[in-house]
PDB file of N, CA and C in Angstrom:
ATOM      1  N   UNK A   1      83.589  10.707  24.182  1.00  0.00           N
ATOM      2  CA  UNK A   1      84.120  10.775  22.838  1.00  0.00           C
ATOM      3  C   UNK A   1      84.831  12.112  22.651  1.00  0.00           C
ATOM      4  N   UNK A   2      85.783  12.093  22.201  1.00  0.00           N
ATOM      5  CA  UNK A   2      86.583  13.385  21.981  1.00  0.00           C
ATOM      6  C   UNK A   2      86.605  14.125  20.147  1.00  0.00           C
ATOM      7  N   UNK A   3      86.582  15.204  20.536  1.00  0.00           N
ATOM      8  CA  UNK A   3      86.367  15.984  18.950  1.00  0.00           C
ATOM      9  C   UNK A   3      87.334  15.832  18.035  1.00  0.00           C
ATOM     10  N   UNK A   4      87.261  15.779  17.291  1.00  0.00           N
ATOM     11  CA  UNK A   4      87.937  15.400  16.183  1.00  0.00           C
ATOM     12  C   UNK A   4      89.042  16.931  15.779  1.00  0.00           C
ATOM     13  N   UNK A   5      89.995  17.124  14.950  1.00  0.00           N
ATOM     14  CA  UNK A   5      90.826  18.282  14.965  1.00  0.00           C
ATOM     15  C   UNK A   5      89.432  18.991  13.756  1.00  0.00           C
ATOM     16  N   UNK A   6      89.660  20.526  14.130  1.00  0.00           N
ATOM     17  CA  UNK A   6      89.073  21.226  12.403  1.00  0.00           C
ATOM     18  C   UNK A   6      87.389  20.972  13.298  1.00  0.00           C
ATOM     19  N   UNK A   7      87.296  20.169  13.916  1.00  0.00           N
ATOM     20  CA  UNK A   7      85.438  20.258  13.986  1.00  0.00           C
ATOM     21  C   UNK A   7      84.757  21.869  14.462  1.00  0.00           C
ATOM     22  N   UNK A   8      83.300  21.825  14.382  1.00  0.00           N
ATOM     23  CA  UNK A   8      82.824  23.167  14.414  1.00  0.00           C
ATOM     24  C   UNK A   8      83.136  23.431  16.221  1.00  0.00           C
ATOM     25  N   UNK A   9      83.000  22.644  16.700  1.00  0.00           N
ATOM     26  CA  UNK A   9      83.275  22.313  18.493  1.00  0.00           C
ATOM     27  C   UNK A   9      83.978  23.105  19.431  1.00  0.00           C
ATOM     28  N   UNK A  10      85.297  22.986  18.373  1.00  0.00           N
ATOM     29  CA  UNK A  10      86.328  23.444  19.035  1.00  0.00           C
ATOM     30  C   UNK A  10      86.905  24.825  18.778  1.00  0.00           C
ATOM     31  N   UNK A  11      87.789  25.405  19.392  1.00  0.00           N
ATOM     32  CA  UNK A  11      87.832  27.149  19.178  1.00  0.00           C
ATOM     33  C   UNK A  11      89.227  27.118  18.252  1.00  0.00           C
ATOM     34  N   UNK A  12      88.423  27.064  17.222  1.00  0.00           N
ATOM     35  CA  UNK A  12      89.576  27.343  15.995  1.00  0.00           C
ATOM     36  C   UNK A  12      89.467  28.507  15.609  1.00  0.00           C
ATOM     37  N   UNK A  13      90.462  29.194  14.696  1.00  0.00           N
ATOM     38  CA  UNK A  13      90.607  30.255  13.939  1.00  0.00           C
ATOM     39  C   UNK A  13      90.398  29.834  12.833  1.00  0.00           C
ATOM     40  N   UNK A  14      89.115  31.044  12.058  1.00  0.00           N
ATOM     41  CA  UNK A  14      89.231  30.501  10.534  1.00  0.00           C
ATOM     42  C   UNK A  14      90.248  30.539   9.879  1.00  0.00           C
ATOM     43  N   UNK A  15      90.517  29.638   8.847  1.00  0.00           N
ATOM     44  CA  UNK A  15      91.325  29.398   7.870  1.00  0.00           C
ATOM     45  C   UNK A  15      91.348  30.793   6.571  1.00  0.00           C
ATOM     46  N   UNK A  16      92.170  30.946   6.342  1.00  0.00           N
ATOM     47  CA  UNK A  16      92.589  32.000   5.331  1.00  0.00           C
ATOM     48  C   UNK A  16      91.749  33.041   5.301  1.00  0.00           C
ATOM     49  N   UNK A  17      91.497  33.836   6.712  1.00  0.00           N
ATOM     50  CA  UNK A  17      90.456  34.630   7.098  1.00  0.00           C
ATOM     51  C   UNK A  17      91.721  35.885   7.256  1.00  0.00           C
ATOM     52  N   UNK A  18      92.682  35.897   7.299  1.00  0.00           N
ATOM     53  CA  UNK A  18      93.593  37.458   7.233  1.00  0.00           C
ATOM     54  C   UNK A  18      94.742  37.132   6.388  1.00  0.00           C
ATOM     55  N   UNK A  19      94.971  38.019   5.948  1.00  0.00           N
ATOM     56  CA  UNK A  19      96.265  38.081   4.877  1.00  0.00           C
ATOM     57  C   UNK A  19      97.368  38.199   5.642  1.00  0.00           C
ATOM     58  N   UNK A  20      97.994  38.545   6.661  1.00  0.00           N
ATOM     59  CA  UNK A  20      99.044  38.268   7.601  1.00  0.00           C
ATOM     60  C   UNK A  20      98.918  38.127   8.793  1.00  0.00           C
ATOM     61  N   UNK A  21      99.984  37.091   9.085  1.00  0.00           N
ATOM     62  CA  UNK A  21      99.973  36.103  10.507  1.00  0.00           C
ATOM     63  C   UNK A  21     101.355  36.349  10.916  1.00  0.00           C
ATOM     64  N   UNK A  22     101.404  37.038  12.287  1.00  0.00           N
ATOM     65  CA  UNK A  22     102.393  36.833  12.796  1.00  0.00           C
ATOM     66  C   UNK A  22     102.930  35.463  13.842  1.00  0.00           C
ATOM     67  N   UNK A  23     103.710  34.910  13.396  1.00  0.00           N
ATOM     68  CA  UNK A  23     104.102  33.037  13.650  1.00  0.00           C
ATOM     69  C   UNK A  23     105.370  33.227  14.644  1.00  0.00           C
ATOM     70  N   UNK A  24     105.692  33.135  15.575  1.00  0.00           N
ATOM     71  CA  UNK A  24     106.951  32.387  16.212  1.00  0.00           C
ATOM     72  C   UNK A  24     107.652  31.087  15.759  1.00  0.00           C
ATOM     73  N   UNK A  25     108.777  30.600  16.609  1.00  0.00           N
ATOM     74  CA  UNK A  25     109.570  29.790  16.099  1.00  0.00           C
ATOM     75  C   UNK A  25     109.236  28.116  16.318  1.00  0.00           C
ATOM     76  N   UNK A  26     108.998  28.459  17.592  1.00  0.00           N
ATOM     77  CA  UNK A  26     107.599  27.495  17.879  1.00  0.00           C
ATOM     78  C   UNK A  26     106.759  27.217  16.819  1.00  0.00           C
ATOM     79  N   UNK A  27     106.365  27.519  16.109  1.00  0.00           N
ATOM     80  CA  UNK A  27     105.340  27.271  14.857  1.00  0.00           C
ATOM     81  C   UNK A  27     105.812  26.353  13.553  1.00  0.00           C
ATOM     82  N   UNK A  28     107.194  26.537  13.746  1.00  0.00           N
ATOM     83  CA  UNK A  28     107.774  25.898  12.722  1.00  0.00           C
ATOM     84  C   UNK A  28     107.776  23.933  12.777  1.00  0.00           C
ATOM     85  N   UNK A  29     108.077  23.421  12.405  1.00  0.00           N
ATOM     86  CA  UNK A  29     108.051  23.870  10.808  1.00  0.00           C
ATOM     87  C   UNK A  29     106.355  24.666  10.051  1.00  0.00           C
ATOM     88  N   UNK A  30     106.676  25.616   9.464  1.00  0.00           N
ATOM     89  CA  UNK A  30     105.161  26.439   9.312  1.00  0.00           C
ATOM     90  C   UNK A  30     104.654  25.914   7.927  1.00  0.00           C
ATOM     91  N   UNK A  31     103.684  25.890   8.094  1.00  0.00           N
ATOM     92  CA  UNK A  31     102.553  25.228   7.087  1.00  0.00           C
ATOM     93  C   UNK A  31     101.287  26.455   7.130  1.00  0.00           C
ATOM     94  N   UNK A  32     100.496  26.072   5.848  1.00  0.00           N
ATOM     95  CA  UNK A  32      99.242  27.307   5.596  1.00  0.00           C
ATOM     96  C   UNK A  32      98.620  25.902   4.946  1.00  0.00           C
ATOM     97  N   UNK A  33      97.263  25.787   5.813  1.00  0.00           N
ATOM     98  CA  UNK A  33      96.526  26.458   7.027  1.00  0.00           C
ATOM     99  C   UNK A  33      97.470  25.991   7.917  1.00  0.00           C
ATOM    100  N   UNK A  34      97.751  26.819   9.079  1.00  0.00           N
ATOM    101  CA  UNK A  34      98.328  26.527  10.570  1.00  0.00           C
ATOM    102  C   UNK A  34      97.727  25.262  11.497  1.00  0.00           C
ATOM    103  N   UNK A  35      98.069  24.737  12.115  1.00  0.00           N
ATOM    104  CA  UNK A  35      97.251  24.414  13.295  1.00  0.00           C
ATOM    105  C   UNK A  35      96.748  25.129  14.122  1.00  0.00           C
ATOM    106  N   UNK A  36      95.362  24.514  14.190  1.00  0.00           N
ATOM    107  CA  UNK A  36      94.584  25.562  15.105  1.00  0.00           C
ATOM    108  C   UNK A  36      93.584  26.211  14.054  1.00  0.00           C
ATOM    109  N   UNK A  37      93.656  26.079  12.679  1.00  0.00           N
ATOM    110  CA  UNK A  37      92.522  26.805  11.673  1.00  0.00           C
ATOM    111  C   UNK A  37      91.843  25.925  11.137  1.00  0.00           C
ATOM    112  N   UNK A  38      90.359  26.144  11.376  1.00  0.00           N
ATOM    113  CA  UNK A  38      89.702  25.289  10.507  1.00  0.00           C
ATOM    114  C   UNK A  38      89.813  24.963   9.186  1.00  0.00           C
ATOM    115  N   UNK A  39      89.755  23.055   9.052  1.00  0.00           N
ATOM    116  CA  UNK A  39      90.414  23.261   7.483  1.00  0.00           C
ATOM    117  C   UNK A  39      89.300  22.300   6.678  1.00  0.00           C
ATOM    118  N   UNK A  40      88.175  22.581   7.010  1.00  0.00           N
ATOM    119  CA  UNK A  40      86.831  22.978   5.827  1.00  0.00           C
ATOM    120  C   UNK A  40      86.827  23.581   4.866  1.00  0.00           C
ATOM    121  N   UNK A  41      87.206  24.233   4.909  1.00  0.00           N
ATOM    122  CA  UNK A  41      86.971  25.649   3.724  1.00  0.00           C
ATOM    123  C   UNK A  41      88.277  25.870   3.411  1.00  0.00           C
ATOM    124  N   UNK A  42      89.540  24.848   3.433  1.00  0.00           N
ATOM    125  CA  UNK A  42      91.020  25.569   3.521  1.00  0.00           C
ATOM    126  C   UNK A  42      91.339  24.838   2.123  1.00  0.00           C
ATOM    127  N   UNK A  43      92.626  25.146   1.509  1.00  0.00           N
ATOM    128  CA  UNK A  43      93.482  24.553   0.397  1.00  0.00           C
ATOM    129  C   UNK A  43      94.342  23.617   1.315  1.00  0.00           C
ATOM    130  N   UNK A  44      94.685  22.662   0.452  1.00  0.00           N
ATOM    131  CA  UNK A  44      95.895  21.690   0.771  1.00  0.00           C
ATOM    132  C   UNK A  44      96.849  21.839   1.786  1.00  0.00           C
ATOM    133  N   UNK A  45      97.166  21.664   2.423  1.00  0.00           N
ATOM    134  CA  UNK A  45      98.472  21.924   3.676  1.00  0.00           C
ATOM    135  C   UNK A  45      99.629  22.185   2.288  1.00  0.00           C
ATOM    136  N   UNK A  46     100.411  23.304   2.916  1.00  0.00           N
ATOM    137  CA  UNK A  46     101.695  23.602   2.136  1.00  0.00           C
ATOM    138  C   UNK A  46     102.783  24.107   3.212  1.00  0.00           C
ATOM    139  N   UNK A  47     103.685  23.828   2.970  1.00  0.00           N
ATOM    140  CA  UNK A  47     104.870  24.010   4.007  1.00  0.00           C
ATOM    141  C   UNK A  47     105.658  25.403   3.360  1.00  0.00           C
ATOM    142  N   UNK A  48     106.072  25.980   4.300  1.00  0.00           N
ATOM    143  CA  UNK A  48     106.540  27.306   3.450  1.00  0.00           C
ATOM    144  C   UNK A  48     107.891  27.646   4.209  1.00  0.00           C
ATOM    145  N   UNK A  49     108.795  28.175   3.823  1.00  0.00           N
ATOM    146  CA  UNK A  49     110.541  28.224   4.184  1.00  0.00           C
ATOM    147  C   UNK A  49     110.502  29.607   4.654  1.00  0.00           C
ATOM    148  N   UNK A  50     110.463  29.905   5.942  1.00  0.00           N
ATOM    149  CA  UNK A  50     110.559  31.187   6.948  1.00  0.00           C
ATOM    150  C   UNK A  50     111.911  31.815   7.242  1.00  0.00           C
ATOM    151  N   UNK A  51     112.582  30.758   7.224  1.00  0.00           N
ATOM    152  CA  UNK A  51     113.589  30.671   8.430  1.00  0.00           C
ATOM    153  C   UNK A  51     114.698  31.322   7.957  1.00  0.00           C
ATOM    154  N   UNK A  52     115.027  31.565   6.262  1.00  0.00           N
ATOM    155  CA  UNK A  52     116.127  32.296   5.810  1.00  0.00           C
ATOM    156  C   UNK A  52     115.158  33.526   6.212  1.00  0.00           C
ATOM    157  N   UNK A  53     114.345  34.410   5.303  1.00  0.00           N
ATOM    158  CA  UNK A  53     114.090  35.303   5.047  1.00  0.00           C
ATOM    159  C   UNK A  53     113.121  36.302   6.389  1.00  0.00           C
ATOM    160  N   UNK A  54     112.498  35.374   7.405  1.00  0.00           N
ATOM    161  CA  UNK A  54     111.669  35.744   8.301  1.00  0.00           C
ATOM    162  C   UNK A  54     110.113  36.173   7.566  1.00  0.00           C
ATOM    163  N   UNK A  55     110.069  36.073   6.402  1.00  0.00           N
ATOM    164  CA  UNK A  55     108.706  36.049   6.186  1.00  0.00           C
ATOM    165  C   UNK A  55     108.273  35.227   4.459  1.00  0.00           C
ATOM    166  N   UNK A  56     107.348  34.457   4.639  1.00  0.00           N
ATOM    167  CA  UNK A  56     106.778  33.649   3.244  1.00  0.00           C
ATOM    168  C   UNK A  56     105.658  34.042   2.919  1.00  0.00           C
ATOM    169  N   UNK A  57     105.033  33.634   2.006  1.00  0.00           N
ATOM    170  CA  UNK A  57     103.463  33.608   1.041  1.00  0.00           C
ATOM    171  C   UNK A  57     103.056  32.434   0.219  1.00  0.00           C
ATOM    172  N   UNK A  58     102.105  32.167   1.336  1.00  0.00           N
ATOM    173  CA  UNK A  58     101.112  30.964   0.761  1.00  0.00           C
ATOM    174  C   UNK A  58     101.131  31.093  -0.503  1.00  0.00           C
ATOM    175  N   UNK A  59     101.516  29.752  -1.596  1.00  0.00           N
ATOM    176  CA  UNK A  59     101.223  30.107  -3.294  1.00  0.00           C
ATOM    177  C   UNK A  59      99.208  29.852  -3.459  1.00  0.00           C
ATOM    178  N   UNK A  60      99.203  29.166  -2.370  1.00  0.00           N
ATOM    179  CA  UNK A  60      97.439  28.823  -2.390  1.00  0.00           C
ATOM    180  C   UNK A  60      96.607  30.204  -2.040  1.00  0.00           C
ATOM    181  N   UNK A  61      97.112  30.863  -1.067  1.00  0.00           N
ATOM    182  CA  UNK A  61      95.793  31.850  -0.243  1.00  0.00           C
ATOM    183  C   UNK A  61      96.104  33.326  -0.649  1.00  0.00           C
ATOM    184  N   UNK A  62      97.378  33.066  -0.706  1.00  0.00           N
ATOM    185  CA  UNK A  62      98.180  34.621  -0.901  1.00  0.00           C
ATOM    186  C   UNK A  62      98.546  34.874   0.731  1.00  0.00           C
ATOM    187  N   UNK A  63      98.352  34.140   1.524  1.00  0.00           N
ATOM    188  CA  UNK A  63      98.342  34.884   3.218  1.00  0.00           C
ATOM    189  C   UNK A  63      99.966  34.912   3.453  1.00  0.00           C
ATOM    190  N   UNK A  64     100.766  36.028   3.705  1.00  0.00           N
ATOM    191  CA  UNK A  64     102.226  36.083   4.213  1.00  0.00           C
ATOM    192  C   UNK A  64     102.157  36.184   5.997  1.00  0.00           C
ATOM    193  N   UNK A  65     103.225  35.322   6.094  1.00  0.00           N
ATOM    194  CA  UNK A  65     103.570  34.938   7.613  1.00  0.00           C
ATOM    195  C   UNK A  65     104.645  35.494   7.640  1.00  0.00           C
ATOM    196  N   UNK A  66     104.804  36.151   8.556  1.00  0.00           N
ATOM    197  CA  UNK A  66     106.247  36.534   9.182  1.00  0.00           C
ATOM    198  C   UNK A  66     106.507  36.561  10.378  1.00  0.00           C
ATOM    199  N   UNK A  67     107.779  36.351  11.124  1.00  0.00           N
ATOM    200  CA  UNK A  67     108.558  36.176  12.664  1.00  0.00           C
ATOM    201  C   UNK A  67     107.957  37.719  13.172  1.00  0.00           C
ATOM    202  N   UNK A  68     107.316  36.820  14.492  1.00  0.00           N
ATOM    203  CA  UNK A  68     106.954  38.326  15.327  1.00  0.00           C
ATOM    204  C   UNK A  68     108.443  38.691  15.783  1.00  0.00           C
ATOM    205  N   UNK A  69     108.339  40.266  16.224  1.00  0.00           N
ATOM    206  CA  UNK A  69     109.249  40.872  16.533  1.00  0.00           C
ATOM    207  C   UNK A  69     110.095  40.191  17.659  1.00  0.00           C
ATOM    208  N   UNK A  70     109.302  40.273  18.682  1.00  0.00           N
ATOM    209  CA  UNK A  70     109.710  39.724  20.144  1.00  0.00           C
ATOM    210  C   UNK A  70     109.944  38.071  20.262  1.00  0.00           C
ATOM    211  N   UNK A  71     110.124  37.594  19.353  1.00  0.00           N
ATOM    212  CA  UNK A  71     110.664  36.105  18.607  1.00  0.00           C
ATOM    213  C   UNK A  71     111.888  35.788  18.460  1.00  0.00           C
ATOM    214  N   UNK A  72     112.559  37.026  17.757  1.00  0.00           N
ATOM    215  CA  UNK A  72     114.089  37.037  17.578  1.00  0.00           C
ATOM    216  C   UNK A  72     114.230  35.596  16.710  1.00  0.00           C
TER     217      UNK A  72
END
């Protein structure tokens, strides 16, 4: 039987556990919580617009994402 996404099992990152995330382009389209964060304890999936400005803010968590450097 295989684990389910978000279970305690698997090696997730908590959900809205740091106020900034540095995201690549790869990541996009970007959403808060990310994939890969447990979403127990998370707000709603929200999609957030990176791509003009290189960095957004969750209206749910307050957490801002921005393009790592070496991303370009």
């Amino acid at each position: 039987m295989t684990a389910k996404a978000g279970t305690v099992d698997q090696d997730l990152i908590p959900a809205n556990a740091q106020h900034r995330y540095g995201v690549r382009r790869k990541d996009l389209p970007l959403s808060c919580p990310m994939p890969g964060m447990y979403l127990w304890n998370s707000h709603p999936k929200v999609y957030l617009p990176i791509e003009e400005t290189g960095e957004a803010k969750c209206p749910y968590c307050g957490a801002t994402y921005f393009f790592d450097q070496d991303d370009g």
